[in-house]
C-alpha atoms as a PDB file:
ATOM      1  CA  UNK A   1     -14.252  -9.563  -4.040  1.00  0.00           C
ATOM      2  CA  UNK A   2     -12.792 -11.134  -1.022  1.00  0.00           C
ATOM      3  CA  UNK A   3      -9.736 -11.932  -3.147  1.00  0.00           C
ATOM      4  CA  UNK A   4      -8.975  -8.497  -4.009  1.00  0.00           C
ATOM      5  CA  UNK A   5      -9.275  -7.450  -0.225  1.00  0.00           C
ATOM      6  CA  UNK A   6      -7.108 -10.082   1.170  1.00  0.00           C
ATOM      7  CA  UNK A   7      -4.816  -9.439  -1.768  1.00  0.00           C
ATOM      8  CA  UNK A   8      -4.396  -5.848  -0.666  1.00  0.00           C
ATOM      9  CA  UNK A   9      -3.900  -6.623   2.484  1.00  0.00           C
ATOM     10  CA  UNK A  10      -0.998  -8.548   1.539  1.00  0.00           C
ATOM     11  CA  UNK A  11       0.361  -5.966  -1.138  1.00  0.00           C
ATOM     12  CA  UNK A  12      -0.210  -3.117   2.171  1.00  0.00           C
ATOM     13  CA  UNK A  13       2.120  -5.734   4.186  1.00  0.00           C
ATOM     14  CA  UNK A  14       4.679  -5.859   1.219  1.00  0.00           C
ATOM     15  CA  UNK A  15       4.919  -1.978   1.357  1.00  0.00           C
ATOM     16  CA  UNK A  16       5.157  -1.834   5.139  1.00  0.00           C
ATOM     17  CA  UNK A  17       7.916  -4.534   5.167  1.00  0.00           C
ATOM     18  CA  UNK A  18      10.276  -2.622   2.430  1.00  0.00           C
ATOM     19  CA  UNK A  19       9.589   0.518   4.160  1.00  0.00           C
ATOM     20  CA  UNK A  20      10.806  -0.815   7.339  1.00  0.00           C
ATOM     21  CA  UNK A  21      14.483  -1.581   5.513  1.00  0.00           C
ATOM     22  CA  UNK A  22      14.805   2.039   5.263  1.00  0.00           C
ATOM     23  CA  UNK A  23      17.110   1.985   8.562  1.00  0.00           C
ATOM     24  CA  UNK A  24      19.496   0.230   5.964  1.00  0.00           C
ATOM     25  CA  UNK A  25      20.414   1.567   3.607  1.00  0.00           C
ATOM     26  CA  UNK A  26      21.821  -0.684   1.232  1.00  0.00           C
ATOM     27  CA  UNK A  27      19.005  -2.897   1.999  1.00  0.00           C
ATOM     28  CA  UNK A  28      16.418  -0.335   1.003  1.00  0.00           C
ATOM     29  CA  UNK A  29      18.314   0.083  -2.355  1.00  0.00           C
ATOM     30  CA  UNK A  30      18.541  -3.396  -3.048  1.00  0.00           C
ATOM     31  CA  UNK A  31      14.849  -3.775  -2.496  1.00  0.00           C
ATOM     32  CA  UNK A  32      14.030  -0.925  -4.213  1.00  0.00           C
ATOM     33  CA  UNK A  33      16.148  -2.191  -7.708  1.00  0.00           C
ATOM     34  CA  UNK A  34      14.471  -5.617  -7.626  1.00  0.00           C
ATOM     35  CA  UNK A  35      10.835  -4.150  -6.988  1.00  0.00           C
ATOM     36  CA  UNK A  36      11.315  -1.819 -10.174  1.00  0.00           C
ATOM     37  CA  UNK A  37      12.484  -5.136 -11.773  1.00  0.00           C
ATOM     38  CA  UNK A  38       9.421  -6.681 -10.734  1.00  0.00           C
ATOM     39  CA  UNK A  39       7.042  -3.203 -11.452  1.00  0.00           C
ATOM     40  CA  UNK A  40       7.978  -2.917 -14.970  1.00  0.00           C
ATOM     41  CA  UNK A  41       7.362  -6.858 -15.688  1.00  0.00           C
ATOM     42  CA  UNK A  42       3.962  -5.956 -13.945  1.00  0.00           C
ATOM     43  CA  UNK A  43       3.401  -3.460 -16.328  1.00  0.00           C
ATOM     44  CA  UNK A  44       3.487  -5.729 -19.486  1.00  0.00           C
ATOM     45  CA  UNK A  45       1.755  -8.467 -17.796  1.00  0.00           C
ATOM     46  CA  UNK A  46      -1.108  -6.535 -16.894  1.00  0.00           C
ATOM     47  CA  UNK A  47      -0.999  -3.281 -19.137  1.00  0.00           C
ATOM     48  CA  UNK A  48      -2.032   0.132 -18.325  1.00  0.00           C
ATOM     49  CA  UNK A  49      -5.933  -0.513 -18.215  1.00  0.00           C
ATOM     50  CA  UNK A  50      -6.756  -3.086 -15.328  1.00  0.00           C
ATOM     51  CA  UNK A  51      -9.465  -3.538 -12.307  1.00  0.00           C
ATOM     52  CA  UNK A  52      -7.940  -4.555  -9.153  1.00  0.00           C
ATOM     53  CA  UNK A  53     -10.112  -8.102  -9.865  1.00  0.00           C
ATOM     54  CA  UNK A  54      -7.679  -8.206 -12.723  1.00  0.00           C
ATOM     55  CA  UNK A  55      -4.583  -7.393 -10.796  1.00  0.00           C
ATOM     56  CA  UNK A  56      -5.469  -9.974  -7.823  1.00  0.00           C
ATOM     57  CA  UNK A  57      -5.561 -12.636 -10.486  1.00  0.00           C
ATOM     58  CA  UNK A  58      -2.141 -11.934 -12.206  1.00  0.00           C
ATOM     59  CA  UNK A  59      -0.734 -11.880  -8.579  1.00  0.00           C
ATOM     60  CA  UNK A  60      -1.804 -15.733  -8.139  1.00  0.00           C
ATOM     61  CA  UNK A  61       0.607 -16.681 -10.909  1.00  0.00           C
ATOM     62  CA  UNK A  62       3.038 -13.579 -10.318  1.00  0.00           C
ATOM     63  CA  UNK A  63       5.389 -15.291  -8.112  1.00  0.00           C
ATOM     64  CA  UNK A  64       6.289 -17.494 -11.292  1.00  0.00           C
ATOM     65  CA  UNK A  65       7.106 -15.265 -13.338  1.00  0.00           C
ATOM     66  CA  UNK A  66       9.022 -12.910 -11.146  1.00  0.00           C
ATOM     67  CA  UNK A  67      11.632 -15.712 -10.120  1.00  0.00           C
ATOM     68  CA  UNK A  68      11.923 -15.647 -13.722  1.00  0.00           C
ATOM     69  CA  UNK A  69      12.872 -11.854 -14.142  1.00  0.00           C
ATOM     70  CA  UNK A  70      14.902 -11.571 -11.295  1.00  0.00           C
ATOM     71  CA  UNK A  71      16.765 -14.451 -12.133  1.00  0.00           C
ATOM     72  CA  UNK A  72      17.480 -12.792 -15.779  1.00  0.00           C
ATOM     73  CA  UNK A  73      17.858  -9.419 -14.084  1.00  0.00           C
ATOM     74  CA  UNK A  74      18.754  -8.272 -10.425  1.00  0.00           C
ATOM     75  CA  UNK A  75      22.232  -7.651  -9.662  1.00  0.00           C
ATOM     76  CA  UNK A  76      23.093  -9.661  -6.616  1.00  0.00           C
ATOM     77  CA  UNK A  77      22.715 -12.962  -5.546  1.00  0.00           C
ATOM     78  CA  UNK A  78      20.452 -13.330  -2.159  1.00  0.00           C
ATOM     79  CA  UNK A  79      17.122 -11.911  -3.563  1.00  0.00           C
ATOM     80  CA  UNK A  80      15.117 -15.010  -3.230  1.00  0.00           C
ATOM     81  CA  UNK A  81      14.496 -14.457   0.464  1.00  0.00           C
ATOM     82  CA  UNK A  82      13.094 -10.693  -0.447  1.00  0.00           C
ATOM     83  CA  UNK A  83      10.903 -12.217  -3.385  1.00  0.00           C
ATOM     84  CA  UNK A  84       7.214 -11.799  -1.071  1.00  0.00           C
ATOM     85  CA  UNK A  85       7.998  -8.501   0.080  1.00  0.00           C
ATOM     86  CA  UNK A  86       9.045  -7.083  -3.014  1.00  0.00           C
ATOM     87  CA  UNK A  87       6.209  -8.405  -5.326  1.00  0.00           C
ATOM     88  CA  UNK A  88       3.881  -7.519  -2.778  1.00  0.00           C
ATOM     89  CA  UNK A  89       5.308  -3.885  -2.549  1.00  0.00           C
ATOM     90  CA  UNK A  90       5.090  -3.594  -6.552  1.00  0.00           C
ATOM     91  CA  UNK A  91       1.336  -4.958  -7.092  1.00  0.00           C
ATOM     92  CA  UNK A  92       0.639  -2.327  -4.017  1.00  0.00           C
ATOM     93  CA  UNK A  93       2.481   0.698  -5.698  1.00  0.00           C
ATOM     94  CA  UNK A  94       1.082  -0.761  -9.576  1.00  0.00           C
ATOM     95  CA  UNK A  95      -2.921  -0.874  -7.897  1.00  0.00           C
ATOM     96  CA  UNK A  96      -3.463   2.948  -7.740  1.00  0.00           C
ATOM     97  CA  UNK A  97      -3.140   3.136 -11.412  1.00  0.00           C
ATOM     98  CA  UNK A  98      -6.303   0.345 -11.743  1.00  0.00           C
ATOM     99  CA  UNK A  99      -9.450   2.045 -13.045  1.00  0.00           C
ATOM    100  CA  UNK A 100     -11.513   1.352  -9.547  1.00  0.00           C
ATOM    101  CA  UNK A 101      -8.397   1.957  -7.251  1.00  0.00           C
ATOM    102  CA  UNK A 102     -10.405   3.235  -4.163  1.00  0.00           C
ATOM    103  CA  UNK A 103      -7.695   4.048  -1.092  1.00  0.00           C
END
């Protein structure tokens, strides 16, 4: 359980961090197309039925696979240095939909 909580915390920080971009706006955008990149890779790796136990585990190994996807996918060059914030942001957004997603 103490995964999941310190996982959140992290995934709450991810949010907080691409929120605070907002004052740029091409930033904000940027951040915004690679963590839909990274949200809908989420999706098939975890599926639409998923505890947040579940979740926290797929986010040990998610930083693999989402060099992988934005590598195939995003846009523009630069995104490496964003990769924490945004997977953190998507796993926080992709958590309300888990079946004992508590606020």
């Amino acid at each position: 359980m103490t995964s999941v909580v310190v996982a959140r915390q992290e995934w709450e920080q991810g949010t907080r961090r691409l929120e605070a971009s907002r004052d740029d706006p091409h930033r904000y955008r940027q951040l915004v197309e690679l963590l839909e990149l990274v949200y809908d890779e989420l999706r098939k790796q975890v599926g639409q039925t998923y505890s947040l136990g579940e979740l926290a585990t797929v986010y040990g190994d998610a930083e693999r696979w989402a060099r992988e996807v934005l590598d195939e996918r995003a846009q523009f060059s630069g995104w490496h240095r964003d990769l924490t914030t945004v997977l953190a942001a998507a796993f926080d957004a992709y958590q309300r939909g888990a079946v004992d997603y508590e606020p």
